[in-house]
N, C-alpha and C. Protein backbone atom coordinates (compact mmCIF):
# COMPACT_ATOMS: atom_id res chain seq x y z
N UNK A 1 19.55 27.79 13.20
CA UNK A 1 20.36 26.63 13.50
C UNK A 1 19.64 25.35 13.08
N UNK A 2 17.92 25.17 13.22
CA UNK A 2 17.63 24.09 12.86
C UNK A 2 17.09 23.52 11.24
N UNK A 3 17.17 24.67 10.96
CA UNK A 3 16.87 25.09 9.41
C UNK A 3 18.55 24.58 9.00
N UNK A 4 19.15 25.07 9.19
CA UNK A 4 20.87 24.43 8.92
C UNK A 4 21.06 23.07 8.96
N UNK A 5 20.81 22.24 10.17
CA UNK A 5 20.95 21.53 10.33
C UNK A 5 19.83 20.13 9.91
N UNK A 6 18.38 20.93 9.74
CA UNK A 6 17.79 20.01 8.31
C UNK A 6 18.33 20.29 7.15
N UNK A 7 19.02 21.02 6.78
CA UNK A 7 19.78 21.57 5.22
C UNK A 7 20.73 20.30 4.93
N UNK A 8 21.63 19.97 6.27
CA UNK A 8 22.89 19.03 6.66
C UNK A 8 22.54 18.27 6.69
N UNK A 9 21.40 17.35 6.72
CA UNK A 9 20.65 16.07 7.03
C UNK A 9 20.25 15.59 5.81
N UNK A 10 19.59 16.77 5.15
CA UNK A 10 18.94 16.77 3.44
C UNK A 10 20.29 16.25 2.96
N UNK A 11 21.31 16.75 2.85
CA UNK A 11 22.25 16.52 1.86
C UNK A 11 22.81 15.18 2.27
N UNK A 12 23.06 14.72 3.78
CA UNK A 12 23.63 13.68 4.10
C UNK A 12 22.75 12.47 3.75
N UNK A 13 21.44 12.36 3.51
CA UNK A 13 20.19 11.63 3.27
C UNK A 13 20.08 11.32 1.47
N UNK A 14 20.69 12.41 1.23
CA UNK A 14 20.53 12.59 -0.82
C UNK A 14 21.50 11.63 -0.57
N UNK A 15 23.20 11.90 -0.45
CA UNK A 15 24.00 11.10 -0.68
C UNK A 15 24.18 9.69 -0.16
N UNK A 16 23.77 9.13 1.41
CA UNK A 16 23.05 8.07 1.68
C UNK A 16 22.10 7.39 0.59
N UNK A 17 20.89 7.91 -0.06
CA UNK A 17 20.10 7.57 -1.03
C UNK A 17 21.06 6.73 -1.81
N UNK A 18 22.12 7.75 -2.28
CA UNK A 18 22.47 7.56 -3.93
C UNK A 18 23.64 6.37 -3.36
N UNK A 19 24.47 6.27 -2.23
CA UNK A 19 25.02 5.53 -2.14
C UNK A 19 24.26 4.04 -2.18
N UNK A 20 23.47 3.93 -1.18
CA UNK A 20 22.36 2.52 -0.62
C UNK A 20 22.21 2.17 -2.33
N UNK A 21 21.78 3.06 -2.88
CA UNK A 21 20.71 2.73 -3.99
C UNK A 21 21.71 2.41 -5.51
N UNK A 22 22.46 2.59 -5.20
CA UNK A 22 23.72 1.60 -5.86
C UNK A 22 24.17 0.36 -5.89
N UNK A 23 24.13 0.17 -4.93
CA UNK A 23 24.02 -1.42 -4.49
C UNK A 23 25.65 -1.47 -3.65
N UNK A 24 26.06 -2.47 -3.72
CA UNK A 24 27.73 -2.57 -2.46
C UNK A 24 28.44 -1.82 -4.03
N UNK A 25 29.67 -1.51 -3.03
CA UNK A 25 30.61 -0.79 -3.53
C UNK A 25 32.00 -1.61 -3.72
N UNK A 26 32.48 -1.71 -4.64
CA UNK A 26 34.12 -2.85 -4.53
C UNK A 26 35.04 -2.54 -4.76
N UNK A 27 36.41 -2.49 -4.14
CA UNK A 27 37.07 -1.96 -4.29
C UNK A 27 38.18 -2.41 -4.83
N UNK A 28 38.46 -1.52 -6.36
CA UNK A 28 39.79 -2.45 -7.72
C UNK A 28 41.23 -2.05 -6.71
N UNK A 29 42.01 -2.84 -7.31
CA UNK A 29 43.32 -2.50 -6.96
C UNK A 29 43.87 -1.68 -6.80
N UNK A 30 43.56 -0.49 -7.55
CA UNK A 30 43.44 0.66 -7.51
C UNK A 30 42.73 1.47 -6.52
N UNK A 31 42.23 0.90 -5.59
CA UNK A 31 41.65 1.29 -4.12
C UNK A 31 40.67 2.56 -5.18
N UNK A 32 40.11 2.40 -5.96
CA UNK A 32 38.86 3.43 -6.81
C UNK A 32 37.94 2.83 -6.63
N UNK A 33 36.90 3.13 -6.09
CA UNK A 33 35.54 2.80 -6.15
C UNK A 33 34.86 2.60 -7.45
N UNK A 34 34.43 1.27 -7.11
CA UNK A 34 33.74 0.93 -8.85
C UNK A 34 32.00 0.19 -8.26
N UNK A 35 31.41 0.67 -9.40
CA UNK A 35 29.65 0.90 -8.54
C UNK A 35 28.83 -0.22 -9.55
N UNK A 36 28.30 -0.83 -9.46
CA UNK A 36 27.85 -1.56 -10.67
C UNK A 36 26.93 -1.00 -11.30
N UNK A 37 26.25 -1.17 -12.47
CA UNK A 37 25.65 -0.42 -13.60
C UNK A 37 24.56 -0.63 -13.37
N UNK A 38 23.72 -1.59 -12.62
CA UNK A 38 22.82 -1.72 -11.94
C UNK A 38 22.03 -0.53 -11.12
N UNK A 39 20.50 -0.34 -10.87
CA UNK A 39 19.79 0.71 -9.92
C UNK A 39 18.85 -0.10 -9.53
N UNK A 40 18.38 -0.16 -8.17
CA UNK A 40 17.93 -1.20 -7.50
C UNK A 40 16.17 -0.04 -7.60
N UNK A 41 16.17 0.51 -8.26
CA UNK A 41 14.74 1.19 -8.23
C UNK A 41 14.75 2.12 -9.98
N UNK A 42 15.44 1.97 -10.63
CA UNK A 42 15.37 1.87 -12.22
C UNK A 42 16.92 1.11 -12.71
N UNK A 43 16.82 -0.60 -13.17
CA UNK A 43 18.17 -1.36 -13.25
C UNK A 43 18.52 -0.78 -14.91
N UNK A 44 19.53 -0.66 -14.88
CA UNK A 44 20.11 -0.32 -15.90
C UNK A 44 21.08 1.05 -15.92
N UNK A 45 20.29 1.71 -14.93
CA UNK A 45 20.58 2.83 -15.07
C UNK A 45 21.63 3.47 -14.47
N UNK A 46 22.92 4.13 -15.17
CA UNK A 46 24.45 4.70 -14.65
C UNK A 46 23.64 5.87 -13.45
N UNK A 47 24.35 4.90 -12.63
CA UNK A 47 24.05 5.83 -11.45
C UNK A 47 24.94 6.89 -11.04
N UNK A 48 26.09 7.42 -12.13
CA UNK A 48 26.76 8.87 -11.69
C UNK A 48 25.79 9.59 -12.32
N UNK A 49 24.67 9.65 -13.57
CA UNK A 49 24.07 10.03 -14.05
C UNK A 49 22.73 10.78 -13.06
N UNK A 50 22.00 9.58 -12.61
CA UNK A 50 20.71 9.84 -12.09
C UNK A 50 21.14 10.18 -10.60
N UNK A 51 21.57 10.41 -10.30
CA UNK A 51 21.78 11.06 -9.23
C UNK A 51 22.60 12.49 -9.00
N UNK A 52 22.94 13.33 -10.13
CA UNK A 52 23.19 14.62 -10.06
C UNK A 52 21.61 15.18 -10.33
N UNK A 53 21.94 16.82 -9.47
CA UNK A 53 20.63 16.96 -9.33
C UNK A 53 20.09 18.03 -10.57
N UNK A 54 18.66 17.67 -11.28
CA UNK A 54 18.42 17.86 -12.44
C UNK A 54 18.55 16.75 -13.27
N UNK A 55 18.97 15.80 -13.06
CA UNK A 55 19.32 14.44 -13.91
C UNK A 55 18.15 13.35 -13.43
N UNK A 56 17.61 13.00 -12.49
CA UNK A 56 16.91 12.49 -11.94
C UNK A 56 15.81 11.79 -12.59
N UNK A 57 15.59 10.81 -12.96
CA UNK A 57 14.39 10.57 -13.55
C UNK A 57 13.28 11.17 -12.13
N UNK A 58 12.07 10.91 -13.29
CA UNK A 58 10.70 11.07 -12.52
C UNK A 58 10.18 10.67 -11.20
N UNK A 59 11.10 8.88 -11.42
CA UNK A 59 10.65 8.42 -10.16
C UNK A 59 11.65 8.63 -8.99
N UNK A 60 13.08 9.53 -9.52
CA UNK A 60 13.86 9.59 -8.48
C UNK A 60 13.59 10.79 -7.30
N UNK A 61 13.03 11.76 -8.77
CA UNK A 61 12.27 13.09 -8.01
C UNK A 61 11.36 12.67 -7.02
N UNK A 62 10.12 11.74 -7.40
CA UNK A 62 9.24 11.80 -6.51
C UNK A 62 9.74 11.53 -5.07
N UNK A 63 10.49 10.25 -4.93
CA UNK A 63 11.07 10.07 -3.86
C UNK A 63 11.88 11.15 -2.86
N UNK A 64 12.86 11.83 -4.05
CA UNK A 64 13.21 13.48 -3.06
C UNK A 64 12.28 14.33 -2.95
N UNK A 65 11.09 14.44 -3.49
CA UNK A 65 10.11 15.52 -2.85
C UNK A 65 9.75 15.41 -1.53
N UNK A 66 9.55 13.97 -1.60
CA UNK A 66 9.37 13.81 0.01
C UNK A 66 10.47 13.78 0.62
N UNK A 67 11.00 13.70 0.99
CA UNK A 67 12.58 13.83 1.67
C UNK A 67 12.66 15.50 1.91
N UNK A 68 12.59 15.94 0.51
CA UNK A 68 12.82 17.46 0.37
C UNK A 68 11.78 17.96 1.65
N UNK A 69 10.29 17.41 1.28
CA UNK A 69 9.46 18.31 1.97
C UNK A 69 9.23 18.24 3.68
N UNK A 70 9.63 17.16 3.46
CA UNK A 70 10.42 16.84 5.33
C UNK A 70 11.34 17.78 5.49
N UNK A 71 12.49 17.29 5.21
CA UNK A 71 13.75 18.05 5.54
C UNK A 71 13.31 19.55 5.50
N UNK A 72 12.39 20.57 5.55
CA UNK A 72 12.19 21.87 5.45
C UNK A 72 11.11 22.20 5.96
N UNK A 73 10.96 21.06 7.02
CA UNK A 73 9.55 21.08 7.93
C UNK A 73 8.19 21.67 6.99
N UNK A 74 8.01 21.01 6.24
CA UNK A 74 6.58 21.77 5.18
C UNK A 74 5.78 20.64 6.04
N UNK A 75 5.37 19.64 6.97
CA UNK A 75 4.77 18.28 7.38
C UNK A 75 4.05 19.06 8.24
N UNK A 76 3.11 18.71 8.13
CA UNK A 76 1.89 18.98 9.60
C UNK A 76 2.75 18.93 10.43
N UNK A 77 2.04 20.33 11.97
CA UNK A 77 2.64 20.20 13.03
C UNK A 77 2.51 19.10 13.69
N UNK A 78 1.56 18.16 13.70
CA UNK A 78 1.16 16.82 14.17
C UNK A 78 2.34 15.94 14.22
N UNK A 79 3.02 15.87 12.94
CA UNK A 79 4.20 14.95 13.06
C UNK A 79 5.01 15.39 13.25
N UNK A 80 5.89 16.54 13.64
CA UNK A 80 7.38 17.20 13.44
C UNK A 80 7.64 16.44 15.07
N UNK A 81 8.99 16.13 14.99
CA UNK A 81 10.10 15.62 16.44
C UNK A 81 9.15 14.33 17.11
N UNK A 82 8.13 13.43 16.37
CA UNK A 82 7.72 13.13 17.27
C UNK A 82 8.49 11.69 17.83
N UNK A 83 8.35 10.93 18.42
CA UNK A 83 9.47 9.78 18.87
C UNK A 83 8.45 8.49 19.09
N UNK A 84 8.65 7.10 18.70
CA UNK A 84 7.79 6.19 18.67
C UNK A 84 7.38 5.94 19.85
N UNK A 85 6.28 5.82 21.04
CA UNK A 85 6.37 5.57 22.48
C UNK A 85 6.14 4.05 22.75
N UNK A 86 6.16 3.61 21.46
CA UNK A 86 5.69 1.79 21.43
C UNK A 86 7.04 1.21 21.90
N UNK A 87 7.32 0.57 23.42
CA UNK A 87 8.21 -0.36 23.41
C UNK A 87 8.69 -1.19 22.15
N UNK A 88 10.00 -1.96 21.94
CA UNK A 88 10.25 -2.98 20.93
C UNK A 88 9.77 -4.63 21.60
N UNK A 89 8.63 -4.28 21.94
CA UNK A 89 8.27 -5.61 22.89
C UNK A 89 7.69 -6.29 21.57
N UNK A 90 7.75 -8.01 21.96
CA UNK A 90 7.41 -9.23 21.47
C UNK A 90 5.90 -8.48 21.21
N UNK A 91 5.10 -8.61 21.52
CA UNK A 91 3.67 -8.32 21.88
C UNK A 91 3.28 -6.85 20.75
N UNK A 92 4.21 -6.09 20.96
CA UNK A 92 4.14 -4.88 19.94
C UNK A 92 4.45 -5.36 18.30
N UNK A 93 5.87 -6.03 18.19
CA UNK A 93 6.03 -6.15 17.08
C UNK A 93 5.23 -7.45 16.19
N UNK A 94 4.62 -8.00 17.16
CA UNK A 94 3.61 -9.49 16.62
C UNK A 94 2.70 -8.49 15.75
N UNK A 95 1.71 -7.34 16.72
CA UNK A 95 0.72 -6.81 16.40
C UNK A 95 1.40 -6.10 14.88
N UNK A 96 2.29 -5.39 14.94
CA UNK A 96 3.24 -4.73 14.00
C UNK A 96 2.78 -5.54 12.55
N UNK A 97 3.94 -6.54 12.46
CA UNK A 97 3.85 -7.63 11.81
C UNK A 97 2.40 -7.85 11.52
N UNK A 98 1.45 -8.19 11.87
CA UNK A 98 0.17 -8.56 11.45
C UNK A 98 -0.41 -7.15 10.54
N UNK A 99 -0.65 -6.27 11.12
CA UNK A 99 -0.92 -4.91 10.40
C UNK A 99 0.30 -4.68 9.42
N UNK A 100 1.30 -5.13 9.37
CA UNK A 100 1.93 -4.86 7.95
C UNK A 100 1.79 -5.92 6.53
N UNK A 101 1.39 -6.67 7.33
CA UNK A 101 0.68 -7.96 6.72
C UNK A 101 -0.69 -7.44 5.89
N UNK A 102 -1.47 -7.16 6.62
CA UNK A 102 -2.71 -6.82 6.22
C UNK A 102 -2.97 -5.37 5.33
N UNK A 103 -2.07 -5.01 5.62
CA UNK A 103 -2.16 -3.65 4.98
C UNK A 103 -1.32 -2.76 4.14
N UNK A 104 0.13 -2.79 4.57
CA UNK A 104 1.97 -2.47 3.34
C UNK A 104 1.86 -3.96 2.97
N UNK A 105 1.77 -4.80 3.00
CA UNK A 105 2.95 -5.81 2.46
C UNK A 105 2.66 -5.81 1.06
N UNK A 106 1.48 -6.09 0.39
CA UNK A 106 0.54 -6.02 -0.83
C UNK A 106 1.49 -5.26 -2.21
N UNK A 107 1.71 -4.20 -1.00
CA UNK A 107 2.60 -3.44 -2.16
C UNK A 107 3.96 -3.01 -2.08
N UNK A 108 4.28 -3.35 -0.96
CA UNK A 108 5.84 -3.29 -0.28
C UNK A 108 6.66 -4.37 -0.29
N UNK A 109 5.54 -5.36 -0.66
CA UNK A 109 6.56 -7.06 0.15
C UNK A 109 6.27 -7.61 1.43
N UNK A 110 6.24 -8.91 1.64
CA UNK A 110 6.63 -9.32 2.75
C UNK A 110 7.80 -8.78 3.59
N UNK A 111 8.61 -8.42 2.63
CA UNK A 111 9.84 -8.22 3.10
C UNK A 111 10.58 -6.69 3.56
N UNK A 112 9.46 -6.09 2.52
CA UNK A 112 9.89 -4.47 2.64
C UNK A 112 10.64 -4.08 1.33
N UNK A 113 11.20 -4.95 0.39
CA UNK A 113 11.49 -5.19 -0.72
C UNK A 113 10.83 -4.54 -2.28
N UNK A 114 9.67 -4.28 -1.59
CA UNK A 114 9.02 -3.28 -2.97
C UNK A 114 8.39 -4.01 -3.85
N UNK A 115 8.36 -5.77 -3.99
CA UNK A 115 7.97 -6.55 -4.72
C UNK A 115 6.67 -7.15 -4.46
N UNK A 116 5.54 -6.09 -3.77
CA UNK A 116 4.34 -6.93 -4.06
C UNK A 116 3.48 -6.54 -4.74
N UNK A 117 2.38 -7.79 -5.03
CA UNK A 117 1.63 -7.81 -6.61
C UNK A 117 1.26 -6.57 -6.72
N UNK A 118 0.37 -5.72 -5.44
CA UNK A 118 -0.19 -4.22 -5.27
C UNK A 118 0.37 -3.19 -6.25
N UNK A 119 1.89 -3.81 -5.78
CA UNK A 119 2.77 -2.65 -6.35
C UNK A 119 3.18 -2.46 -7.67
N UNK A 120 2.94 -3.58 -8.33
CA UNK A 120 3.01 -3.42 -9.47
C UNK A 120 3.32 -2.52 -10.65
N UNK A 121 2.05 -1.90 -10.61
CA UNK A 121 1.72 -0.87 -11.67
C UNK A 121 1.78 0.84 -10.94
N UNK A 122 2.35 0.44 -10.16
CA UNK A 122 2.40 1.81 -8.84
C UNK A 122 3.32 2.91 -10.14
N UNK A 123 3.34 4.41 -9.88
CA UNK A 123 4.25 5.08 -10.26
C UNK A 123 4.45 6.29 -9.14
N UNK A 124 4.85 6.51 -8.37
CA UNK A 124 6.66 5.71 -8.32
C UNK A 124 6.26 4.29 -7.40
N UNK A 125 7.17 3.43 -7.89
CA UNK A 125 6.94 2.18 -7.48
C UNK A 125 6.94 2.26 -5.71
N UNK A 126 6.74 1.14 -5.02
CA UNK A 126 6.69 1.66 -3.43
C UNK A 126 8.03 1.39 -3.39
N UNK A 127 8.24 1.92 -2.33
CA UNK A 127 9.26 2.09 -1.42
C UNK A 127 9.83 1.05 -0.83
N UNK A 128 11.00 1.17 -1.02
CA UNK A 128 11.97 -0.09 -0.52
C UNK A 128 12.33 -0.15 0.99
N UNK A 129 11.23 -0.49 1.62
CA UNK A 129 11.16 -0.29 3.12
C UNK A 129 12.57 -1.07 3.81
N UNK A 130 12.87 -1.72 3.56
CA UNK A 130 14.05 -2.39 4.10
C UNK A 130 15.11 -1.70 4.00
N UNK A 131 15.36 -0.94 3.26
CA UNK A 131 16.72 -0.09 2.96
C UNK A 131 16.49 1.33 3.48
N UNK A 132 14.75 2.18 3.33
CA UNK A 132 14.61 3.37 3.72
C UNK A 132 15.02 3.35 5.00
N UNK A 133 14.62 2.32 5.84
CA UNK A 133 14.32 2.26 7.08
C UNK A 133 15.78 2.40 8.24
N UNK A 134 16.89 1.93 7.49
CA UNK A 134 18.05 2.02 7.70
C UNK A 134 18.79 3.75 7.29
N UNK A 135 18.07 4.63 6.55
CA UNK A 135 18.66 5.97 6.29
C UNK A 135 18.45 6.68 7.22
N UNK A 136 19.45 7.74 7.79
CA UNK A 136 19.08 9.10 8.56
C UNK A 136 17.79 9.12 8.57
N UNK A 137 17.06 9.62 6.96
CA UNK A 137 15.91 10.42 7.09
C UNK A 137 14.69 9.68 7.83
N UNK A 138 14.83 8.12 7.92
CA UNK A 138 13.76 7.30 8.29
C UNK A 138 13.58 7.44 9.89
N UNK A 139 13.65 9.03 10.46
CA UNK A 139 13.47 9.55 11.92
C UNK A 139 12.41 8.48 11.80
N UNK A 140 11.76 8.57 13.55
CA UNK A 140 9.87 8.31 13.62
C UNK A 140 9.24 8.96 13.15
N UNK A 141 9.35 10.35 13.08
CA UNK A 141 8.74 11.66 12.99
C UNK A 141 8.21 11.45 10.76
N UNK A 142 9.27 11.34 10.52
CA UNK A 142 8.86 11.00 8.96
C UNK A 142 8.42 9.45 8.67
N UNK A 143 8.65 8.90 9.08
CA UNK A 143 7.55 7.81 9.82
C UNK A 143 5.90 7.70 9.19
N UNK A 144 5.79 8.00 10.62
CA UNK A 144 4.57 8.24 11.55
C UNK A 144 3.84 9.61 10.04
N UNK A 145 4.58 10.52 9.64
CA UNK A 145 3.80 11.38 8.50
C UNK A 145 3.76 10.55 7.48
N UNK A 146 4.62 9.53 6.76
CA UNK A 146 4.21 9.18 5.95
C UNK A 146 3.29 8.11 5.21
N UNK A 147 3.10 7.27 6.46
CA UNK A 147 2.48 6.28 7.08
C UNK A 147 0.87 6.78 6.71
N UNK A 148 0.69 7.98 7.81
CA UNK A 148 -0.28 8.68 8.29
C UNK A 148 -1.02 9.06 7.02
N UNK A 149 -0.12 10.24 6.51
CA UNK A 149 -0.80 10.65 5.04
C UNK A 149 -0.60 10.61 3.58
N UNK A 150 0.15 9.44 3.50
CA UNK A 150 0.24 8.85 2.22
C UNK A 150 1.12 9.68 1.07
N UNK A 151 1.06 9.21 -0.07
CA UNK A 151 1.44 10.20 -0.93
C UNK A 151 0.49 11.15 -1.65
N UNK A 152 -0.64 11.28 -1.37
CA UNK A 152 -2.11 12.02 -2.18
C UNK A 152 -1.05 13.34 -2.59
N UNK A 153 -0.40 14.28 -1.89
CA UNK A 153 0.15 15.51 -1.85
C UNK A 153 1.05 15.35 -2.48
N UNK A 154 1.43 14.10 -2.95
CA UNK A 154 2.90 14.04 -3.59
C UNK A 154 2.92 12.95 -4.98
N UNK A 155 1.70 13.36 -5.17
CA UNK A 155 1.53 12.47 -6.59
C UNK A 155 2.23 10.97 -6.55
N UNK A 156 1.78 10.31 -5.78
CA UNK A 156 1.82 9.06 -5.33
C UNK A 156 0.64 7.88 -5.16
N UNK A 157 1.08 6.67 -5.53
CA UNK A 157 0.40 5.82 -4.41
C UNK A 157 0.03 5.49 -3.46
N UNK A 158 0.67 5.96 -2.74
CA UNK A 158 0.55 5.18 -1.53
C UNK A 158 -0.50 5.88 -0.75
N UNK A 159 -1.42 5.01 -0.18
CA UNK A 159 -2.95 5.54 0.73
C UNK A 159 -2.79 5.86 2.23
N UNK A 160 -3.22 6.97 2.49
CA UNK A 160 -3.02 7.65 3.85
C UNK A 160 -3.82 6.36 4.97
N UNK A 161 -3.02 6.36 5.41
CA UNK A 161 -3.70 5.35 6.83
C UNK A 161 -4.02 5.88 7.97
N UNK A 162 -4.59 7.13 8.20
CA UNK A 162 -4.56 7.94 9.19
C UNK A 162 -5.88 8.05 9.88
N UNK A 163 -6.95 7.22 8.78
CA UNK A 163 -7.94 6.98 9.17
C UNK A 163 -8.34 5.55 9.67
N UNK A 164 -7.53 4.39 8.73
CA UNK A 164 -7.77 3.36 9.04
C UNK A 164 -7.35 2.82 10.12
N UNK A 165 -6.12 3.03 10.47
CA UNK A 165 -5.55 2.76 11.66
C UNK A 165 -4.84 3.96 12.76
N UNK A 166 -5.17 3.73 14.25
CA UNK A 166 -5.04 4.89 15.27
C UNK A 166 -3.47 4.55 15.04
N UNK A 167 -3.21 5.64 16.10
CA UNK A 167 -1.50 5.99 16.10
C UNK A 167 -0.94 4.57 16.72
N UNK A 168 -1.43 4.19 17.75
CA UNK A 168 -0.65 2.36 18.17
C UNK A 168 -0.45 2.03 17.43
N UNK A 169 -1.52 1.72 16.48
CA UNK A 169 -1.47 0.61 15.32
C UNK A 169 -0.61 1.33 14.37
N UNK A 170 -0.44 2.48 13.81
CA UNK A 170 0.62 2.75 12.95
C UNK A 170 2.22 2.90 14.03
N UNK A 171 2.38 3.24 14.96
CA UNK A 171 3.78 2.90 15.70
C UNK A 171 4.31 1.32 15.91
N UNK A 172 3.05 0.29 15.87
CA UNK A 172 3.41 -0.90 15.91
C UNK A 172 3.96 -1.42 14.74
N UNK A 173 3.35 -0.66 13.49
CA UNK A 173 3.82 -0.93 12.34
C UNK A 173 5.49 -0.78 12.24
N UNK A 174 5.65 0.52 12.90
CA UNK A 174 6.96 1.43 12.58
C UNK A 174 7.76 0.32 13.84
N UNK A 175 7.22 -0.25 14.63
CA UNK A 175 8.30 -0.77 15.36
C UNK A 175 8.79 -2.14 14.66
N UNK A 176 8.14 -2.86 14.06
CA UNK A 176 7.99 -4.04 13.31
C UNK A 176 8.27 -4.04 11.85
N UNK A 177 8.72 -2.77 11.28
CA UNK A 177 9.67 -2.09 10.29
C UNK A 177 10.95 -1.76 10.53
N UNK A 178 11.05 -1.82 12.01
CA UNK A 178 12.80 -1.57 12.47
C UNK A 178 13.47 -2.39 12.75
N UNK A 179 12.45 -3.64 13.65
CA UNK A 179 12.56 -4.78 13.66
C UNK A 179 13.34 -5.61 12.76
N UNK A 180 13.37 -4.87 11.25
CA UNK A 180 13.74 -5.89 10.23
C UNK A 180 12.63 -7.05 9.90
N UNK A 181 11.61 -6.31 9.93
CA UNK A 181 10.68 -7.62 8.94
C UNK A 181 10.86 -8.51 9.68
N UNK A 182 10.86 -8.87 11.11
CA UNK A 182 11.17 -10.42 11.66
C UNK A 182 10.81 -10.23 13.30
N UNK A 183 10.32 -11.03 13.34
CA UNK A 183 10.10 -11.36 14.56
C UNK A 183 10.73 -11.58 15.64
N UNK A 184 10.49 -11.26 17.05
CA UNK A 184 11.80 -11.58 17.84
C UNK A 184 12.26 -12.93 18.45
């Protein structure tokens, strides 16, 4: 049953992806959905294309590996179901905010936006924290793992923080990522 129902999550999370990552949707007179030609993580690119599966560029894969390797519990037992225990208090998300400052923003953005200098030359570029953070898949539980151990396993950038910072300090992060980048 729970193997099913990460199966149901995977697929509802792919198509979430491909929707978000389209950009808004408008609707012609014809009440038909028309998508703009635009990809907010490769622009140009016809997104009925890169999003059937096998079509995918490189950097679309990397992003579903992880998704994939969540959704099929492959994650240390450490992180599976776990739930943030950090109140959304003023005091939590200040600290939040400062440690995302000091440590994602570089290559994430101020904003969560994916646009900082860090990130640059990244392959796959970082992660569009502002939009992940809003999907199904962005449980705590995938969180808190990805936070924790980076992409090393997944042919990525991004650096495991599992040493640099204890679990507070990465849940303060995650609360001050839900927050919306903003303060209360």
């Amino acid at each position: 049953m729970l193997k099913r129902t990460l199966r149901l999550a995977a697929v509802a999370m792919f198509l979430a992806t491909g929707l978000v990552a389209c950009g808004p949707a408008v609707l012609a007179a014809d009440d038909k959905v028309k998508r703009p030609s635009w990809h907010m993580w490769d622009p140009g690119a016809n997104w009925r294309e890169k999003w059937r599966p096998g079509d995918m560029s490189p950097r679309h894969r990397h992003r579903m590996h992880r998704h994939w390797t969540f959704m099929n519990g492959q994650i240390p037992a450490r992180y599976q179901n776990l739930k943030n225990p950090m109140a959304g208090s003023e005091a939590n998300i200040i600290k939040g905010q400062k440690l995302y400052l000091d440590n994602c923003a570089s290559c994430h953005g101020i904003e969560g936006l994916g646009e900082g200098e860090a990130g640059n030359d990244l392959f796959p570029s970082p992660a569009l924290l502002a939009f992940i953070v809003q999907m199904p898949i962005a449980v705590d539980s995938y969180l808190m793992w990805t936070i924790s151990e980076g992409g090393k396993d997944l042919n990525t950038g991004m650096p495991a923080f599992k040493d640099t910072l204890n679990d507070d300090e990465l849940w303060q992060v995650i609360t001050y990522v839900r927050n919306g980048f903003a303060l209360p």
